[in-house]
C-alpha atoms as a PDB file:
ATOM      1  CA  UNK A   1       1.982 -24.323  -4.749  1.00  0.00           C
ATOM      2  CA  UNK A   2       2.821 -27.082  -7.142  1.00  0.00           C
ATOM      3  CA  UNK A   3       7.079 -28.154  -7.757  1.00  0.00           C
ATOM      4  CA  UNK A   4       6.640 -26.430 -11.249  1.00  0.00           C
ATOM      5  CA  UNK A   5       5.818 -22.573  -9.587  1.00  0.00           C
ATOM      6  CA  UNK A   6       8.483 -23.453  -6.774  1.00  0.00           C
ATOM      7  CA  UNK A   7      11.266 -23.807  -9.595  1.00  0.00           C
ATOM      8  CA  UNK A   8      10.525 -20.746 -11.446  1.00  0.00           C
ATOM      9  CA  UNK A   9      13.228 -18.376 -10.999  1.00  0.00           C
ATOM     10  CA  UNK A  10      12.541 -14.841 -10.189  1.00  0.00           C
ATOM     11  CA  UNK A  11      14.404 -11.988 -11.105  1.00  0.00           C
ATOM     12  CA  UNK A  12      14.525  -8.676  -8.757  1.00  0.00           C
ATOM     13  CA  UNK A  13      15.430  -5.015  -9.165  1.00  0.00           C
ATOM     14  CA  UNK A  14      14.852  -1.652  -9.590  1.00  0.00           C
ATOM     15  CA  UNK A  15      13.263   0.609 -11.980  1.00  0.00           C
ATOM     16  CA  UNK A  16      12.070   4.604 -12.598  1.00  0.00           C
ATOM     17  CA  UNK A  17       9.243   6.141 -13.822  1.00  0.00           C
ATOM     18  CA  UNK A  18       8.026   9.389 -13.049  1.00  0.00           C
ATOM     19  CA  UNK A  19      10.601  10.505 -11.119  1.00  0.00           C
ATOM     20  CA  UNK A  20      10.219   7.671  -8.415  1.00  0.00           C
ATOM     21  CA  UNK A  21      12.194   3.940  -8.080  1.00  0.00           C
ATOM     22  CA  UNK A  22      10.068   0.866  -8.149  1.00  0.00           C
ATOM     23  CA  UNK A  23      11.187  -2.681  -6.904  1.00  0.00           C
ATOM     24  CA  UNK A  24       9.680  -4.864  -9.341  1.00  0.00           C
ATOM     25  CA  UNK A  25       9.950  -8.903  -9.475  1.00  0.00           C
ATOM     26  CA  UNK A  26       9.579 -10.717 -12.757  1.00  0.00           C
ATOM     27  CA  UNK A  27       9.469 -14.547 -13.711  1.00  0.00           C
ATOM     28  CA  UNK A  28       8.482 -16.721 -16.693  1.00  0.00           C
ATOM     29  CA  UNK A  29       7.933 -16.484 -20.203  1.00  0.00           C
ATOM     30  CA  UNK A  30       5.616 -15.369 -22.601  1.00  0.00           C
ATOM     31  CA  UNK A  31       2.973 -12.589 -22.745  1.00  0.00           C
ATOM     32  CA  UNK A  32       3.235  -9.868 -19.955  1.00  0.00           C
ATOM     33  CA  UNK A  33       1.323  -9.914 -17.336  1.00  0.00           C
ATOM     34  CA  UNK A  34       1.645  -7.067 -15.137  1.00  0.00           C
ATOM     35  CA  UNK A  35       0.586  -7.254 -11.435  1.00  0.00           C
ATOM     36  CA  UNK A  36       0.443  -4.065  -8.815  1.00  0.00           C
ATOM     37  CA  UNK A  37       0.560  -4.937  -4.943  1.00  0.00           C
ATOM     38  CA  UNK A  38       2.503  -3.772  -2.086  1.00  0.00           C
ATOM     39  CA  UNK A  39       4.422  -7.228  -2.796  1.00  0.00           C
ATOM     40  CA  UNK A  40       5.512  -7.859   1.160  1.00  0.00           C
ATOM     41  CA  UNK A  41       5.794 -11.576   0.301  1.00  0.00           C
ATOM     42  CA  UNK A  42       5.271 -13.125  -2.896  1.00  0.00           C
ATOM     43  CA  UNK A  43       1.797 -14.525  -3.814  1.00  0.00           C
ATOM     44  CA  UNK A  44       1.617 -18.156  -4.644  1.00  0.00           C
ATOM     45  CA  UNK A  45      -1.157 -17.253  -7.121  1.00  0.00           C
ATOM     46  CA  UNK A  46       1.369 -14.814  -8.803  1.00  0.00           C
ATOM     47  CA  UNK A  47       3.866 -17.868  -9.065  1.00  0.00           C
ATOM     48  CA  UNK A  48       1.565 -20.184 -10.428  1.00  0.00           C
ATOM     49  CA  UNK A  49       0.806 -17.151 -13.252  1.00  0.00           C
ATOM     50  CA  UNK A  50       4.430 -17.121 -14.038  1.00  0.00           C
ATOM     51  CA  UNK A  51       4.133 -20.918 -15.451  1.00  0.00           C
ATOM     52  CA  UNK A  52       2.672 -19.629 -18.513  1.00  0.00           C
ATOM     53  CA  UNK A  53       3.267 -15.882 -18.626  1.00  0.00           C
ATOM     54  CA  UNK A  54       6.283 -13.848 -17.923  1.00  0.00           C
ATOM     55  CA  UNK A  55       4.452 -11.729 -14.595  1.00  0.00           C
ATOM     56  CA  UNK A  56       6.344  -8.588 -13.812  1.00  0.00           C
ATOM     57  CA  UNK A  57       5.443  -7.286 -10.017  1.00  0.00           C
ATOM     58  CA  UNK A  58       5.597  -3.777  -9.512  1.00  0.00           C
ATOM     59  CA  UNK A  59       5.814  -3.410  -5.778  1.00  0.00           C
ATOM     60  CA  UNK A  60       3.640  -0.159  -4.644  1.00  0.00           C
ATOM     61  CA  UNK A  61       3.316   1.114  -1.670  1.00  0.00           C
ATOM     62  CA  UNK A  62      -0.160   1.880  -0.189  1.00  0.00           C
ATOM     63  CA  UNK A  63       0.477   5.025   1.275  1.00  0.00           C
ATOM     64  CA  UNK A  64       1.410   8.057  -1.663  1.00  0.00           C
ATOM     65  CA  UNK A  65       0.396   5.550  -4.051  1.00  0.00           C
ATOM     66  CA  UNK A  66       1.876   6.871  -7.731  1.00  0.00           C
ATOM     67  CA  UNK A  67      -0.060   7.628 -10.822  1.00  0.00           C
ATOM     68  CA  UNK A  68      -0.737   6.047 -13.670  1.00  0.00           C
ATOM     69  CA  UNK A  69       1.906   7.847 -15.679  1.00  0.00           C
ATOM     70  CA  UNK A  70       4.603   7.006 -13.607  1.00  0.00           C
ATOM     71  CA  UNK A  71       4.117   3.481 -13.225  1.00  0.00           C
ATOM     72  CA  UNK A  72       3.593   3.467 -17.200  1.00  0.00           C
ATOM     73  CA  UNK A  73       7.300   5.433 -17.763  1.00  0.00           C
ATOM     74  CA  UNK A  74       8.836   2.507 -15.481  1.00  0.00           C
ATOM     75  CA  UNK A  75       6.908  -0.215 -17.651  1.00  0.00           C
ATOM     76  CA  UNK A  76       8.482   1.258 -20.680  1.00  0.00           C
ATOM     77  CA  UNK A  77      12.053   1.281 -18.834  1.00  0.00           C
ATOM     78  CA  UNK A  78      11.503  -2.529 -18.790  1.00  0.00           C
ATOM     79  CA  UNK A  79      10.750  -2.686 -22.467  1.00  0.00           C
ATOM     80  CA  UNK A  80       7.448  -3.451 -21.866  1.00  0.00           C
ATOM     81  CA  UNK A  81       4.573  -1.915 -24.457  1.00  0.00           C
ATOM     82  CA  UNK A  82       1.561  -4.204 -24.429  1.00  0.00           C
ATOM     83  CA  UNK A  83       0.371  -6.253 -21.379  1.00  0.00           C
ATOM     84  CA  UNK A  84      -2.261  -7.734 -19.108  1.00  0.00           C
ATOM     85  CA  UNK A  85      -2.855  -5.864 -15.472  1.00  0.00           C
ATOM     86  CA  UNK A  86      -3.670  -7.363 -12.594  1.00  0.00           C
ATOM     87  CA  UNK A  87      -4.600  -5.078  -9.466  1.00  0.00           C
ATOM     88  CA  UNK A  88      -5.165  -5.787  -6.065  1.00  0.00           C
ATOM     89  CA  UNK A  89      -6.948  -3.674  -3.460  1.00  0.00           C
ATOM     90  CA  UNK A  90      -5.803   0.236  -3.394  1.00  0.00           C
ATOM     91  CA  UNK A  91      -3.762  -0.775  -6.752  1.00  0.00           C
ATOM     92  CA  UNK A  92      -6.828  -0.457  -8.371  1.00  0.00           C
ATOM     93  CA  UNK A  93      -7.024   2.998  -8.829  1.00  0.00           C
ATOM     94  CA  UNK A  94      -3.464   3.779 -10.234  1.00  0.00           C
ATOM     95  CA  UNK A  95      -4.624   0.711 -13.059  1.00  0.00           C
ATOM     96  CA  UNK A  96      -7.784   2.005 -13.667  1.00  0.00           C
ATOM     97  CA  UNK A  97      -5.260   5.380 -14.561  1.00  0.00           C
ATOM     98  CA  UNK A  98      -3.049   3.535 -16.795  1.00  0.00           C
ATOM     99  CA  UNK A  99      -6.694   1.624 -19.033  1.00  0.00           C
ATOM    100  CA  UNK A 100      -7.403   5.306 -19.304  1.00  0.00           C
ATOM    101  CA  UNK A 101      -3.998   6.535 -20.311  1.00  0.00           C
ATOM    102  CA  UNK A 102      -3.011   3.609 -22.609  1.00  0.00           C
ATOM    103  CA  UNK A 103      -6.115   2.263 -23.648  1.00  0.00           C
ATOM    104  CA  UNK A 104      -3.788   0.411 -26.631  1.00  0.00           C
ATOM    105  CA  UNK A 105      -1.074  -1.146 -24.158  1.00  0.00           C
ATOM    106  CA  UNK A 106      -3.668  -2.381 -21.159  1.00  0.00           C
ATOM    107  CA  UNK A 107      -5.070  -5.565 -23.372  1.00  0.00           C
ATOM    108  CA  UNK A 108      -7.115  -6.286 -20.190  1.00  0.00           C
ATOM    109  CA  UNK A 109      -7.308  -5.336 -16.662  1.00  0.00           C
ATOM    110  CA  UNK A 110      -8.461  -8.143 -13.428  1.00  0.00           C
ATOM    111  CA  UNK A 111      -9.491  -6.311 -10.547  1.00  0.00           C
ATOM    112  CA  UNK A 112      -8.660  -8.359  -7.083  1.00  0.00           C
ATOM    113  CA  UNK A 113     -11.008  -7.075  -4.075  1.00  0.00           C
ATOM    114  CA  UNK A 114     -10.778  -3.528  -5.612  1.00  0.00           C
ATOM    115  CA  UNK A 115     -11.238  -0.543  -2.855  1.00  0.00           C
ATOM    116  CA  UNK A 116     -12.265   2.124  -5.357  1.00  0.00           C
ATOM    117  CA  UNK A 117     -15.768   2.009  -4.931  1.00  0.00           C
ATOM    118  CA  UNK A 118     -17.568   1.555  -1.120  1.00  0.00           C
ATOM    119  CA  UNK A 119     -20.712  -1.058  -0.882  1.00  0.00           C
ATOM    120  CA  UNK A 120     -22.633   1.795  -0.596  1.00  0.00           C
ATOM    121  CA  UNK A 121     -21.650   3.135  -4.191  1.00  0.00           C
ATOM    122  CA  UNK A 122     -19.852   6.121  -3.573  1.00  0.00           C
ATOM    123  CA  UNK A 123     -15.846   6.368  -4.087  1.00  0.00           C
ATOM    124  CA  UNK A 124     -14.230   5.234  -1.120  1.00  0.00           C
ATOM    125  CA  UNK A 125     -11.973   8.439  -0.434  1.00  0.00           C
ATOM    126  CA  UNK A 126     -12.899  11.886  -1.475  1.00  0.00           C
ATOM    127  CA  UNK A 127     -10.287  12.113  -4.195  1.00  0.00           C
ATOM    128  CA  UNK A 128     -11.193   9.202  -6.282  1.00  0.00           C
ATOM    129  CA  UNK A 129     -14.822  10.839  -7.135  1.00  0.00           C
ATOM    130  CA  UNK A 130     -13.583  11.815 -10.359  1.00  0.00           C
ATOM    131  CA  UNK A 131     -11.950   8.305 -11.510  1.00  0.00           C
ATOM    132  CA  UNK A 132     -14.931   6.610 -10.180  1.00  0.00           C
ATOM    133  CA  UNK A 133     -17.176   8.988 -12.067  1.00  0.00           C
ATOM    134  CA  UNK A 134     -15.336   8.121 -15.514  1.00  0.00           C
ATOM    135  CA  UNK A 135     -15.883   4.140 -15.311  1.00  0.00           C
ATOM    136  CA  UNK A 136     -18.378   4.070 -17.762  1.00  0.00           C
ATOM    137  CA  UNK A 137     -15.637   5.779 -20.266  1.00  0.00           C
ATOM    138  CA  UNK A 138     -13.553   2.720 -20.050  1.00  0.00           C
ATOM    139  CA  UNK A 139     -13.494   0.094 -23.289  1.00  0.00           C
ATOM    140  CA  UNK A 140     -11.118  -2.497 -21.600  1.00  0.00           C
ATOM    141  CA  UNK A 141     -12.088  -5.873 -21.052  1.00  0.00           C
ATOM    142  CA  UNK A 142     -12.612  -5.779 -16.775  1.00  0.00           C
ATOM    143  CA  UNK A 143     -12.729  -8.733 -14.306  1.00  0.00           C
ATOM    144  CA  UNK A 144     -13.522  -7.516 -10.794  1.00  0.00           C
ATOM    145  CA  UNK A 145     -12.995 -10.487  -8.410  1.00  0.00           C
ATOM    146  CA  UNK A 146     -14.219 -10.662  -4.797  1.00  0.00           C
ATOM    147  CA  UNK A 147     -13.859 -12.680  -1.465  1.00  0.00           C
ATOM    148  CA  UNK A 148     -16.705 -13.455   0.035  1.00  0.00           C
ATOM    149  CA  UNK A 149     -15.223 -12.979   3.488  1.00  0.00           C
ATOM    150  CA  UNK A 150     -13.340  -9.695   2.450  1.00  0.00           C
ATOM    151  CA  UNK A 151     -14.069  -6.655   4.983  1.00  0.00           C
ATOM    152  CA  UNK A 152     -11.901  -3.972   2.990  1.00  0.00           C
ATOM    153  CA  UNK A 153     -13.388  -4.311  -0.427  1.00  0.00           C
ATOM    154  CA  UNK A 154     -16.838  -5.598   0.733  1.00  0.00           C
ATOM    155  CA  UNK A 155     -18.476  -8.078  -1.985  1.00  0.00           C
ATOM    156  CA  UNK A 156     -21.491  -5.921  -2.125  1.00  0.00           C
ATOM    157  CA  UNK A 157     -19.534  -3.431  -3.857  1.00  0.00           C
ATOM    158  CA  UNK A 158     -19.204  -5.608  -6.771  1.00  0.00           C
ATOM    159  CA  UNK A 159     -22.403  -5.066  -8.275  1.00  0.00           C
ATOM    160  CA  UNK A 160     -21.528  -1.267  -8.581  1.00  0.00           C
ATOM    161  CA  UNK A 161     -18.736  -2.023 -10.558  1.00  0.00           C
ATOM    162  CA  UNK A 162     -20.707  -4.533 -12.775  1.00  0.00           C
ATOM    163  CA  UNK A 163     -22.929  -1.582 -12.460  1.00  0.00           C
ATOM    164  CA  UNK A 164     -20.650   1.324 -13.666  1.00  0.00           C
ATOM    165  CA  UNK A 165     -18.471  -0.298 -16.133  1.00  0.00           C
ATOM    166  CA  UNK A 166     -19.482  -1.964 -19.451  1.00  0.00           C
ATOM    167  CA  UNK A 167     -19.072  -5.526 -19.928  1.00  0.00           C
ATOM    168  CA  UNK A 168     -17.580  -5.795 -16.935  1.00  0.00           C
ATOM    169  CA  UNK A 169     -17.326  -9.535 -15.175  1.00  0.00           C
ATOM    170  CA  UNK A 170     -17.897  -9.835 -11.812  1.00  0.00           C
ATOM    171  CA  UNK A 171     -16.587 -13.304  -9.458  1.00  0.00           C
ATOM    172  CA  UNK A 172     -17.071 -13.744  -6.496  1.00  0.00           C
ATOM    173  CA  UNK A 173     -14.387 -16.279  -4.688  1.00  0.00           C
ATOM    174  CA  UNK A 174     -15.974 -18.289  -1.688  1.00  0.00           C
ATOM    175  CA  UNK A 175     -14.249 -18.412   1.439  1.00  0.00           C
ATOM    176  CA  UNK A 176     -11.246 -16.081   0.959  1.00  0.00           C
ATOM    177  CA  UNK A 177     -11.181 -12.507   2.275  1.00  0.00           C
ATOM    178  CA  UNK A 178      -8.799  -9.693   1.309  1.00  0.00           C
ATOM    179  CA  UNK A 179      -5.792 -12.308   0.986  1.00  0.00           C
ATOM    180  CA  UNK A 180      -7.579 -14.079  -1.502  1.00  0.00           C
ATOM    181  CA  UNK A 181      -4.392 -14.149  -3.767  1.00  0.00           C
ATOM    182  CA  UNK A 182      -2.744 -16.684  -0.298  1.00  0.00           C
ATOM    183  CA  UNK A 183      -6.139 -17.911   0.779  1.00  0.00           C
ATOM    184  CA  UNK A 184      -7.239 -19.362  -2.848  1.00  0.00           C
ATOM    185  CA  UNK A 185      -4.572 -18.873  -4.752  1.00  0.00           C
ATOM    186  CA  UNK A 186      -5.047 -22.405  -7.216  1.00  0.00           C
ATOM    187  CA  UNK A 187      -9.282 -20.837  -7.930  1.00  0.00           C
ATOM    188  CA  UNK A 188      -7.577 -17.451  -8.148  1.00  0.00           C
ATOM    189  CA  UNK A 189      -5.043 -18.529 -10.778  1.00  0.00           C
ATOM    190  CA  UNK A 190      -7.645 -20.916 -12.702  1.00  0.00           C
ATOM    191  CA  UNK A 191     -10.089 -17.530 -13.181  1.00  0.00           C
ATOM    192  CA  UNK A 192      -7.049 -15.658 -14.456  1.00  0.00           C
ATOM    193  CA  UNK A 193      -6.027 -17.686 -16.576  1.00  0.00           C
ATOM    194  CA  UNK A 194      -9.783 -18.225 -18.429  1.00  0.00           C
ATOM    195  CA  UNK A 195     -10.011 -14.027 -18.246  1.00  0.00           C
ATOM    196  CA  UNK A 196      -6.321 -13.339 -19.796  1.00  0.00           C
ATOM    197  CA  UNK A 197      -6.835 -16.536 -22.885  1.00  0.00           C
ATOM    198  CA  UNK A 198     -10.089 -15.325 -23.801  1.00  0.00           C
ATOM    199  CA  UNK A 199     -10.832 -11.186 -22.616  1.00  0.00           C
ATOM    200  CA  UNK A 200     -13.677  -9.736 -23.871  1.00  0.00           C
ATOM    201  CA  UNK A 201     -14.838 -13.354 -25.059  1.00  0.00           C
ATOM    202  CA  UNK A 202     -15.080 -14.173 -21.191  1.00  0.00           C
ATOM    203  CA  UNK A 203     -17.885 -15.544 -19.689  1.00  0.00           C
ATOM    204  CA  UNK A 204     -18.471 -16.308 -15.948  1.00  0.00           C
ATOM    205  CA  UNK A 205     -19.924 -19.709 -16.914  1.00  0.00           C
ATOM    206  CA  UNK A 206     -21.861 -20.028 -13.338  1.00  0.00           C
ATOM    207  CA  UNK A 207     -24.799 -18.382 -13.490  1.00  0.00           C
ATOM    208  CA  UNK A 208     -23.974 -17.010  -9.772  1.00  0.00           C
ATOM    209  CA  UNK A 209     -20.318 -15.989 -10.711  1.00  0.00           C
ATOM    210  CA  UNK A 210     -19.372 -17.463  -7.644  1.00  0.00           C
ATOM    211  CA  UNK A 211     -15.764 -19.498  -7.616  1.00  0.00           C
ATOM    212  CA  UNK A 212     -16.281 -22.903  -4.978  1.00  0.00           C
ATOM    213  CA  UNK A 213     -13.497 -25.042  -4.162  1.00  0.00           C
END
């Protein structure tokens, strides 16, 4: 982590939505980026985010994981209408919720080591069948990002999101596992911040979509 991502000062508190409390974190300026994740300690690759957009962390837990509307009622409680999402692992399915639900606030949505969909295809628990069955609804710009080392969101499940959802981007980040936002959090940050500038003007520009040091 570079001085400038050390200095930024964060901001912590709480916030409802759908009858529940969030802790959230937020630091920087600028667009909103919004990032889901249990939060335990704060990502370095988060920081470095927050040098040129104001990030807002919603902390969620992985067990009883809420819905889509409820983490969109404690956005609004923040003031917050239009924004980038950034997911990582079980997060992914209450974000894919909130690209269906407000197709005209999610501006684009970054997918890190998603665990929606198992490398054999099929939805990873029984009660995601129906959100995994809808991907090909979706219109927002996707980036799905895997570790090559990654056992919970194996990278051969990539290529059935790249499969199911159009125009999706898929990345593959060599050397990091699940972590990836601790392991490689400077070639984490650098594909972010190409995805959020451009979104549906993205382009992996290797031809293997694979991220080396």
């Amino acid at each position: 982590m570079n001085d400038a991502s050390e200095r930024a000062a964060v901001k912590e508190g709480e916030v409802s939505g759908g009858g529940q409390r969030f802790c959230y974190r937020e630091a920087g300026a600028g667009s909103v980026v919004v990032c889901l994740g249990d939060g335990e300690h704060r990502s370095p690759m988060r920081a470095l985010l927050a040098e040129r957009y104001r990030v807002v962390e919603l902390l969620l837990p992985e067990i009883a994981m809420p819905s889509g509307h409820a983490i969109s009622e404690a956005l609004g409680a923040l003031g917050i209408e239009r924004f980038d999402l950034v997911a990582h692992g079980a997060c992914a399915v209450p974000a894919l919720q909130l690209a269906f639900e407000l197709p005209e606030a999610v501006s684009a949505l970054a997918l890190l080591g998603p665990s929606l969909i198992a490398s054999n295809g099929e939805a990873a628990q029984r009660a995601d069948e129906t959100l995994a069955g809808r991907l090909g609804q979706l219109k927002t710009p996707i980036l799905a990002v895997f570790g090559t080392k990654d056992t919970v969101a194996p990278a051969e499940a990539g290529r059935h999101y790249r499969a199911r959802i159009p125009g999706c981007n898929l990345v593959f980040v060599y050397d990091a596992g699940h972590a990836m936002e601790e392991e490689r959090p400077e070639a984490v940050a650098a594909l972010l911040f190409d995805f959020l500038e451009r979104h549906e003007q993205f382009l992996v520009s290797r031809d293997s979509g694979l991220i080396y040091p």
